[in-house]
PDB file of N, CA and C in Angstrom:
ATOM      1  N   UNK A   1      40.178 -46.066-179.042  1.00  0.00           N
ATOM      2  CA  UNK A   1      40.559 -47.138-179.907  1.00  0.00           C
ATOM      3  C   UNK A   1      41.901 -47.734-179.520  1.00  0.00           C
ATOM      4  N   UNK A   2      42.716 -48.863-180.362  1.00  0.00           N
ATOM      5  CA  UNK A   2      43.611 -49.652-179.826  1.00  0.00           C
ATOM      6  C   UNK A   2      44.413 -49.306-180.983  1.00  0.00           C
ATOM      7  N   UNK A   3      45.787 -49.263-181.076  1.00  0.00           N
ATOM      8  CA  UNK A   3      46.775 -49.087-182.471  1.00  0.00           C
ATOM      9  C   UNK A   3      46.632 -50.283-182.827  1.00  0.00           C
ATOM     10  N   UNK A   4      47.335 -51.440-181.967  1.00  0.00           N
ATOM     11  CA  UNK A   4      47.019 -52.986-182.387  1.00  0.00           C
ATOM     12  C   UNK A   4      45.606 -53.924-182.147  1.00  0.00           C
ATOM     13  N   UNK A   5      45.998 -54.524-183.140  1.00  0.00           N
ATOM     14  CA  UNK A   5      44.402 -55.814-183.556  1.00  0.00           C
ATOM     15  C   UNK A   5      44.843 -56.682-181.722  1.00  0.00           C
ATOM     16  N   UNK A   6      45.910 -56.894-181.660  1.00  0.00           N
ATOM     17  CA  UNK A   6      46.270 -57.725-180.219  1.00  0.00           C
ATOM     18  C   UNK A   6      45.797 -57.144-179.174  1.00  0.00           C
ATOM     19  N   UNK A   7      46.075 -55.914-179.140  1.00  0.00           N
ATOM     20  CA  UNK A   7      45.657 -55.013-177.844  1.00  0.00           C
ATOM     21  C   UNK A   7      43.848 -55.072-177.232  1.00  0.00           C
ATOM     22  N   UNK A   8      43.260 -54.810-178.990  1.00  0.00           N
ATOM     23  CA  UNK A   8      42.353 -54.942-179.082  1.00  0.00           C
ATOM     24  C   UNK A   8      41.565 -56.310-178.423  1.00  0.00           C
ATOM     25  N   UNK A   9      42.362 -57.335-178.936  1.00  0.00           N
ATOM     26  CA  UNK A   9      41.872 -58.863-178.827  1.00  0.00           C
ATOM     27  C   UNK A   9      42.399 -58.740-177.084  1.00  0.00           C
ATOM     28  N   UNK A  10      43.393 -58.517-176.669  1.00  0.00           N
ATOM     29  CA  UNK A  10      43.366 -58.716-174.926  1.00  0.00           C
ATOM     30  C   UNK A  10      42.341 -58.084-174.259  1.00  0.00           C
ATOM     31  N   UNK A  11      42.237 -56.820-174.954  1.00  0.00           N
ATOM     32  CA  UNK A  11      41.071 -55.879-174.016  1.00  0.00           C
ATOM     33  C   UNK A  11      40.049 -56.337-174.235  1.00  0.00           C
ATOM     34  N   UNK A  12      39.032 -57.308-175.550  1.00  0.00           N
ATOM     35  CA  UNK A  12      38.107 -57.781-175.169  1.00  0.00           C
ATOM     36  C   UNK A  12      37.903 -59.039-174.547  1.00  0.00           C
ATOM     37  N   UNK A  13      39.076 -59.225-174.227  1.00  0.00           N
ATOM     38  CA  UNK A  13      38.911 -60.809-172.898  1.00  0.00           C
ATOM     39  C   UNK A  13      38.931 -60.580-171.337  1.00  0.00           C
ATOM     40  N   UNK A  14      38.873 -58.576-171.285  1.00  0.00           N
ATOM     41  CA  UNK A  14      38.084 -58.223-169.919  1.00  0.00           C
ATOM     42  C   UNK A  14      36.726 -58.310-169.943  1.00  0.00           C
ATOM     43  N   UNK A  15      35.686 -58.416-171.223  1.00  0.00           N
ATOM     44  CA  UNK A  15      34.653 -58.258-170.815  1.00  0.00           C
ATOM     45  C   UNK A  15      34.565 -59.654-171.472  1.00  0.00           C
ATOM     46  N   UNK A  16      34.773 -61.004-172.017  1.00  0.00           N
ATOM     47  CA  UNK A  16      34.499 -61.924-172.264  1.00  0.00           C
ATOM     48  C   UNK A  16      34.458 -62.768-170.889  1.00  0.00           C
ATOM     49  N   UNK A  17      35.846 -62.286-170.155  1.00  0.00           N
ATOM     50  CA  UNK A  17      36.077 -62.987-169.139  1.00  0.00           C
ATOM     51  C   UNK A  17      37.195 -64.165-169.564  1.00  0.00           C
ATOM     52  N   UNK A  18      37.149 -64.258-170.855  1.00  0.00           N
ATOM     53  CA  UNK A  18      38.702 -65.419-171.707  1.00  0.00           C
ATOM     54  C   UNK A  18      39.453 -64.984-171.182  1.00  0.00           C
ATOM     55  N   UNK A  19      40.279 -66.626-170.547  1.00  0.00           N
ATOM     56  CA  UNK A  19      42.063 -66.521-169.668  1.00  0.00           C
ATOM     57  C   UNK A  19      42.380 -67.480-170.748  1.00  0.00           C
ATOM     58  N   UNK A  20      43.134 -68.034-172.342  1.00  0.00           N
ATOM     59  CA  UNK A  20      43.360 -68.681-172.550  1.00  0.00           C
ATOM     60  C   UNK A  20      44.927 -68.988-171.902  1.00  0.00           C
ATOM     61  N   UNK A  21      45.668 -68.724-171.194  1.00  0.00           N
ATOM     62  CA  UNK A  21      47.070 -68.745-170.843  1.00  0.00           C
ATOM     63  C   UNK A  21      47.346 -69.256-170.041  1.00  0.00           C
ATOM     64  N   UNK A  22      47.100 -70.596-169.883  1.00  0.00           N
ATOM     65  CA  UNK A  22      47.253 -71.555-168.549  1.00  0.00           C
ATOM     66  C   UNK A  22      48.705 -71.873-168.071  1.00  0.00           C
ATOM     67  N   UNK A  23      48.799 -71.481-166.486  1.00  0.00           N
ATOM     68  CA  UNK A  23      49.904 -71.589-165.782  1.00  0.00           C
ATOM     69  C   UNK A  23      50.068 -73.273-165.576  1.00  0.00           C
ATOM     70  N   UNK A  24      51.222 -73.790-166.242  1.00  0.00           N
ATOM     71  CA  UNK A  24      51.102 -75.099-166.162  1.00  0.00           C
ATOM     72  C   UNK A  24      51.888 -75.795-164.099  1.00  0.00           C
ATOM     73  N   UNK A  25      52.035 -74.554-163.595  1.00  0.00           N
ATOM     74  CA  UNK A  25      52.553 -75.227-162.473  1.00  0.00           C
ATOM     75  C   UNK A  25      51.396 -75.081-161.247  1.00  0.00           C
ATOM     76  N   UNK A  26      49.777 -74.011-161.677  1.00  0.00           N
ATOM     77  CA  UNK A  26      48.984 -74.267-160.226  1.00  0.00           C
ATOM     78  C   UNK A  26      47.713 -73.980-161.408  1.00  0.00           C
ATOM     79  N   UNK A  27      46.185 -73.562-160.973  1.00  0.00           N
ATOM     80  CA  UNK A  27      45.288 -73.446-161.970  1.00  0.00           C
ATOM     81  C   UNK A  27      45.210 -72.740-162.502  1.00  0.00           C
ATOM     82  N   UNK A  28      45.614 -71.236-161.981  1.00  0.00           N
ATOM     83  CA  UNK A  28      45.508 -69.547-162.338  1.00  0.00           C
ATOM     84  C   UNK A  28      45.633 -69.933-164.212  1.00  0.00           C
ATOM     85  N   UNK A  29      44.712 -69.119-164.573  1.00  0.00           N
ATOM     86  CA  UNK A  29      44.882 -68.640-166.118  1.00  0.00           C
ATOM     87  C   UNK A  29      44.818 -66.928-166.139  1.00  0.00           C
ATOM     88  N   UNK A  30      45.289 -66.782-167.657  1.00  0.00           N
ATOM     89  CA  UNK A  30      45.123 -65.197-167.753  1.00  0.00           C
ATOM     90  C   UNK A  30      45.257 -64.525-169.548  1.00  0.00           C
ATOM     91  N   UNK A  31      44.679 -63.855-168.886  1.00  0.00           N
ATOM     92  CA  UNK A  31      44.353 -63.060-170.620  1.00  0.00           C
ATOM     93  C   UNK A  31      45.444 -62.986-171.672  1.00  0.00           C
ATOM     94  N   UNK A  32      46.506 -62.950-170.859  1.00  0.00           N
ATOM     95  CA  UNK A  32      47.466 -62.783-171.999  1.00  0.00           C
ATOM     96  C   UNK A  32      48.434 -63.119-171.667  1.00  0.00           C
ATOM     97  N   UNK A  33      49.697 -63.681-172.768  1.00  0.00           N
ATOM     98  CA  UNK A  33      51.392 -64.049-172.395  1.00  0.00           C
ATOM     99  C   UNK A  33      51.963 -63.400-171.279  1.00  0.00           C
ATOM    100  N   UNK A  34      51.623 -62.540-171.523  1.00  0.00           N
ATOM    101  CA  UNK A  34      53.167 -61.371-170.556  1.00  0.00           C
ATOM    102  C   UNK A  34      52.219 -61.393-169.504  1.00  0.00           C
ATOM    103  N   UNK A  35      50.958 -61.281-169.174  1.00  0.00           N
ATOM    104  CA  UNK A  35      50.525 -61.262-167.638  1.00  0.00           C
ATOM    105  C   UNK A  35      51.049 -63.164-167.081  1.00  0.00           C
ATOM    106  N   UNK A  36      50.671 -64.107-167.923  1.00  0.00           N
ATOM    107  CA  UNK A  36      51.226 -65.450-167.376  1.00  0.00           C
ATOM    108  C   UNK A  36      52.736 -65.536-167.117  1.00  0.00           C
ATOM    109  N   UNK A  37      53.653 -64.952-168.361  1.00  0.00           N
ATOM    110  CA  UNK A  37      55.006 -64.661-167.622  1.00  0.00           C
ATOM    111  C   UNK A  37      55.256 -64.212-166.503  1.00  0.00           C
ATOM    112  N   UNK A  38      54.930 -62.715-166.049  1.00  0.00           N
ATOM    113  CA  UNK A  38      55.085 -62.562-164.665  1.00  0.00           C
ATOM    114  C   UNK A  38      54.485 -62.904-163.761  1.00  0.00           C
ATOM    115  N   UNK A  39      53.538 -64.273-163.735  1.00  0.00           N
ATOM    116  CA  UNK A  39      53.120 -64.639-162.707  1.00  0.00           C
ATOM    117  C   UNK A  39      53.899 -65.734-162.619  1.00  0.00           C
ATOM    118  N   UNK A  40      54.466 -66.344-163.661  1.00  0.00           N
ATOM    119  CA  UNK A  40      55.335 -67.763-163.881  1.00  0.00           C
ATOM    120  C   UNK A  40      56.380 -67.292-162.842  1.00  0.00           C
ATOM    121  N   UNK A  41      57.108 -66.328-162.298  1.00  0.00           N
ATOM    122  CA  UNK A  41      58.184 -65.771-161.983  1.00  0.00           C
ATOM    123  C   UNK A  41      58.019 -66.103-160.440  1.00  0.00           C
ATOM    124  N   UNK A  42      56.652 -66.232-159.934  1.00  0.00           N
ATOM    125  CA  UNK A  42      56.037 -66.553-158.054  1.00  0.00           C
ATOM    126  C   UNK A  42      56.199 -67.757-157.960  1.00  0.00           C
ATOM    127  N   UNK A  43      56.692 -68.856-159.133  1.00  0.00           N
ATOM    128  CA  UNK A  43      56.962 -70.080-159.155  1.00  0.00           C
ATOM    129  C   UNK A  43      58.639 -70.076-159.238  1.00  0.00           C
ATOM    130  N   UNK A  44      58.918 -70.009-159.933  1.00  0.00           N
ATOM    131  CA  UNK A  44      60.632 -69.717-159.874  1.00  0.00           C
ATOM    132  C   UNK A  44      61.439 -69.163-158.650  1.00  0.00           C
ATOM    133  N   UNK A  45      60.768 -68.079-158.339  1.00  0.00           N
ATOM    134  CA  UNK A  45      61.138 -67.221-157.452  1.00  0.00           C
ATOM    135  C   UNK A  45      62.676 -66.556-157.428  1.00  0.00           C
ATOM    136  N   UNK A  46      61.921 -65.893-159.082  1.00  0.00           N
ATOM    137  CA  UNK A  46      62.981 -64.923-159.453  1.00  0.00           C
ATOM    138  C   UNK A  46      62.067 -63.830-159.053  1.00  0.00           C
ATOM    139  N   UNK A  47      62.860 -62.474-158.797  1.00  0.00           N
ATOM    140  CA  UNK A  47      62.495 -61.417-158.010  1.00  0.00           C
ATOM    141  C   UNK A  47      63.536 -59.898-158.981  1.00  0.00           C
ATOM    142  N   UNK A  48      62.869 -59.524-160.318  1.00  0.00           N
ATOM    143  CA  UNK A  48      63.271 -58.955-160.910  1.00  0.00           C
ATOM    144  C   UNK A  48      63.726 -57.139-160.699  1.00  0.00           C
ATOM    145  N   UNK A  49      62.305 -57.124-159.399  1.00  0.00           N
ATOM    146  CA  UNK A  49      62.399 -55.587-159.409  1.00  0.00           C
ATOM    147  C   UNK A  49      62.979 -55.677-157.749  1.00  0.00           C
ATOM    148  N   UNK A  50      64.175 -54.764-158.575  1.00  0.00           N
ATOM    149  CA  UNK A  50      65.307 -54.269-157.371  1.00  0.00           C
ATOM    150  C   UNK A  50      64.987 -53.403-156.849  1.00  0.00           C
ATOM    151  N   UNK A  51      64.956 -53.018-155.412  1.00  0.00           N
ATOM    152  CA  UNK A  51      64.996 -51.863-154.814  1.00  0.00           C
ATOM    153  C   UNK A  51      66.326 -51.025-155.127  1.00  0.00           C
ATOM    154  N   UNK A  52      66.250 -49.762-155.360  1.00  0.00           N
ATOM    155  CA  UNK A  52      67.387 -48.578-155.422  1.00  0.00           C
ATOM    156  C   UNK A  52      67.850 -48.296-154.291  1.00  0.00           C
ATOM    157  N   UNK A  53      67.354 -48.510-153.092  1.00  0.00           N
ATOM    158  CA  UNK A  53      67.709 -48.040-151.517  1.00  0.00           C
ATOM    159  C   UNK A  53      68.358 -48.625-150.849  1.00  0.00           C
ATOM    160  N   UNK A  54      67.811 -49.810-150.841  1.00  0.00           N
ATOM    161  CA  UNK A  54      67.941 -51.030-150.209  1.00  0.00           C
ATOM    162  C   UNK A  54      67.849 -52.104-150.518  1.00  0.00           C
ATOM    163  N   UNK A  55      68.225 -53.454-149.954  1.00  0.00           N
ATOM    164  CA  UNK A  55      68.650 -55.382-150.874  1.00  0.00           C
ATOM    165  C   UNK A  55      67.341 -55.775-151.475  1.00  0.00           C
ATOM    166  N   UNK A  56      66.107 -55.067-151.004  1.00  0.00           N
ATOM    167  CA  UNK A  56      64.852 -55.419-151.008  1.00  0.00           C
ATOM    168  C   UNK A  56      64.738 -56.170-152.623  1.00  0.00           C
ATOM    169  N   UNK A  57      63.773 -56.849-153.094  1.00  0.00           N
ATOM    170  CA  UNK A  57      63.620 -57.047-154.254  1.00  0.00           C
ATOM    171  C   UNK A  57      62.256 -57.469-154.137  1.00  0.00           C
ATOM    172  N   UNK A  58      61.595 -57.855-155.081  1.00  0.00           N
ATOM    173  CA  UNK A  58      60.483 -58.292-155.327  1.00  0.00           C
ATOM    174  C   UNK A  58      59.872 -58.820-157.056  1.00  0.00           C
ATOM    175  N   UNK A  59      58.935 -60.114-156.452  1.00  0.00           N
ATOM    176  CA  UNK A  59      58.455 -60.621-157.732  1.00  0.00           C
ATOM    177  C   UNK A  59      57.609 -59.764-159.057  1.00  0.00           C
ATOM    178  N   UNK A  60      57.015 -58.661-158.675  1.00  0.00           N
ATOM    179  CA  UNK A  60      55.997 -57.977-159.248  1.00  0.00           C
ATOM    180  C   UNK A  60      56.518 -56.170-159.001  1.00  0.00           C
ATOM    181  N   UNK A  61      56.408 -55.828-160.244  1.00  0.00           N
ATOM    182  CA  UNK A  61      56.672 -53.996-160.134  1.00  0.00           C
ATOM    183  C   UNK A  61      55.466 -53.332-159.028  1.00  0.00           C
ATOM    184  N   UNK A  62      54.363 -54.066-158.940  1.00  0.00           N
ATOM    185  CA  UNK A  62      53.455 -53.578-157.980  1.00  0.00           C
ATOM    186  C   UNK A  62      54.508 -53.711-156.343  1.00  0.00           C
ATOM    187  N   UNK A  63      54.402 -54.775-155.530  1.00  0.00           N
ATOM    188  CA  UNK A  63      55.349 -55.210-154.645  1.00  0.00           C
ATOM    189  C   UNK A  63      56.128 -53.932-154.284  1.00  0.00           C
ATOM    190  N   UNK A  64      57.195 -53.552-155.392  1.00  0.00           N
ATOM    191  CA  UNK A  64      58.009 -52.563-155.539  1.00  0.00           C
ATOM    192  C   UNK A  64      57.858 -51.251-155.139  1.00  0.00           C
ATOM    193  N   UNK A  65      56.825 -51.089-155.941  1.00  0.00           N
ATOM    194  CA  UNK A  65      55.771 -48.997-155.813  1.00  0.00           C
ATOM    195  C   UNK A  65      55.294 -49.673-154.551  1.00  0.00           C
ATOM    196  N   UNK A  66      54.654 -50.851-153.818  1.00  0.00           N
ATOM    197  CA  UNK A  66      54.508 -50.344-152.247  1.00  0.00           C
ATOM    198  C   UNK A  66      55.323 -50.395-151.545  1.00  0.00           C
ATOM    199  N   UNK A  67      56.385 -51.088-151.751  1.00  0.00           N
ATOM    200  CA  UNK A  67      57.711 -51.116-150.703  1.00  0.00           C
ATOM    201  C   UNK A  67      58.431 -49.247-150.830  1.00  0.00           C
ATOM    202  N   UNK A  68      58.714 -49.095-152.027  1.00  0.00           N
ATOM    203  CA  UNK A  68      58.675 -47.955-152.229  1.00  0.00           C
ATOM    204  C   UNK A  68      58.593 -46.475-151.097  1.00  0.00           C
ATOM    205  N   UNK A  69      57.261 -47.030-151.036  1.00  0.00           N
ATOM    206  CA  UNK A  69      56.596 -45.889-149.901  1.00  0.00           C
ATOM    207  C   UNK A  69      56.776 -45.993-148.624  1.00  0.00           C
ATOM    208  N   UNK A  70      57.415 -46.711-148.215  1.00  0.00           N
ATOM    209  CA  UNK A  70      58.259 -46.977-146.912  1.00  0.00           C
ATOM    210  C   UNK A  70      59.763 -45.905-146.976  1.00  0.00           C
ATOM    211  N   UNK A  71      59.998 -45.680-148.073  1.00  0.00           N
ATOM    212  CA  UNK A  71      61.388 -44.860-147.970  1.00  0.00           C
ATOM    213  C   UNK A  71      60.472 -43.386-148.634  1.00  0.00           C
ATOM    214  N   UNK A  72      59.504 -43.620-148.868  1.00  0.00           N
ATOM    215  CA  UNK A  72      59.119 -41.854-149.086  1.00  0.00           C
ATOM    216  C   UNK A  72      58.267 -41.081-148.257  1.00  0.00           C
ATOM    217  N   UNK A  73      57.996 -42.505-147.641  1.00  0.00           N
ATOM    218  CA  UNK A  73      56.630 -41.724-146.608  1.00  0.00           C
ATOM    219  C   UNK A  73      55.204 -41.712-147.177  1.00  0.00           C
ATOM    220  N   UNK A  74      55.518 -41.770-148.501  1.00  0.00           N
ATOM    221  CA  UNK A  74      54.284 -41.371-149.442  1.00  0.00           C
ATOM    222  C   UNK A  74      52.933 -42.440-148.599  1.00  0.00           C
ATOM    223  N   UNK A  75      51.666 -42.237-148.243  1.00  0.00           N
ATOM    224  CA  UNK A  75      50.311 -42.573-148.214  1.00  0.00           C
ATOM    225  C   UNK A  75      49.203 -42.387-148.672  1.00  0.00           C
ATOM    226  N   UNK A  76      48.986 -42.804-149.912  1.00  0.00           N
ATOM    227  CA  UNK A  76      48.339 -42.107-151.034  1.00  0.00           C
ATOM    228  C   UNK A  76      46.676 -42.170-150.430  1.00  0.00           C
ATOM    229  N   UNK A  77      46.382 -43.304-149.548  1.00  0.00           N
ATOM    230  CA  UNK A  77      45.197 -43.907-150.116  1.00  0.00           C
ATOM    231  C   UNK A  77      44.324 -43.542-148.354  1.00  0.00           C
ATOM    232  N   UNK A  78      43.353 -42.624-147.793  1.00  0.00           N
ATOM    233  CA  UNK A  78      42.871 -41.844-146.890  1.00  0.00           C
ATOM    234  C   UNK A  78      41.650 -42.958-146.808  1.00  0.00           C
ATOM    235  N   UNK A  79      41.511 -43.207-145.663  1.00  0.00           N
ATOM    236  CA  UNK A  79      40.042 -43.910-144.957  1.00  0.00           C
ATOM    237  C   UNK A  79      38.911 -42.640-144.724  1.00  0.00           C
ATOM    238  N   UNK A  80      37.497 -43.203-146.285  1.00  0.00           N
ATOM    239  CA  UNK A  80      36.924 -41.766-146.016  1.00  0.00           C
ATOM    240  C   UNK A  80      35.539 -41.681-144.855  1.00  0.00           C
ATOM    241  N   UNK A  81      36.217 -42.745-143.457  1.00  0.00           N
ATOM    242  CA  UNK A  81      35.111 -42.992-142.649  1.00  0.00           C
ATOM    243  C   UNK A  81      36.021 -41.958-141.237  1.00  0.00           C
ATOM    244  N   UNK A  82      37.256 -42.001-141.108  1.00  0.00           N
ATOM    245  CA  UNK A  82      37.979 -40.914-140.381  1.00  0.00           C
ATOM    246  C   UNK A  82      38.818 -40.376-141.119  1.00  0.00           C
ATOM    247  N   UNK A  83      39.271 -40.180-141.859  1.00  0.00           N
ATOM    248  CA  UNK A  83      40.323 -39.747-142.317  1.00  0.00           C
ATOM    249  C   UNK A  83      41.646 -39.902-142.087  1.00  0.00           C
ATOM    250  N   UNK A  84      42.132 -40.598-142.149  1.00  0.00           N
ATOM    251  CA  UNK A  84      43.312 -41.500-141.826  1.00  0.00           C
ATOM    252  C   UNK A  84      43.928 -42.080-143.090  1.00  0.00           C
TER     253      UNK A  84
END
């Protein structure tokens, strides 16, 4: 179940397929405020998430966790046709 009636109402616009949140600067829509905010941000080209290591920055916390793995080594994700 969902604590909030909102949560509720976003999660059923994965299976409706409803983007009411139109990006007024290209066509992209999306389910909800805060996903259109941080996409509004690839237009601005503000770059919120700082790297701790290094000047690096990036538009999206995703961006970040893969740059990330360049300073840990970390390779989470194995090719299961060789293993690599």
């Amino acid at each position: 179940g969902f604590r909030q009636r909102s949560t509720l109402t976003i999660h059923r616009r994965l299976h409706s397929g409803e983007k009411p949140y139109q990006c007024s600067q290209c066509p992209k829509s999306f389910k909800s405020k805060p996903e259109l905010t941080q996409h509004f941000q690839s237009h601005s080209g503000e770059k919120p998430y700082q790297c701790s290591q290094c000047p690096k920055s990036f538009t999206y916390s995703s961006g970040l966790v893969q740059h990330w793995r360049t300073h840990t080594g970390e390779r989470p994700y194995d090719c299961s046709e060789c293993g690599r």
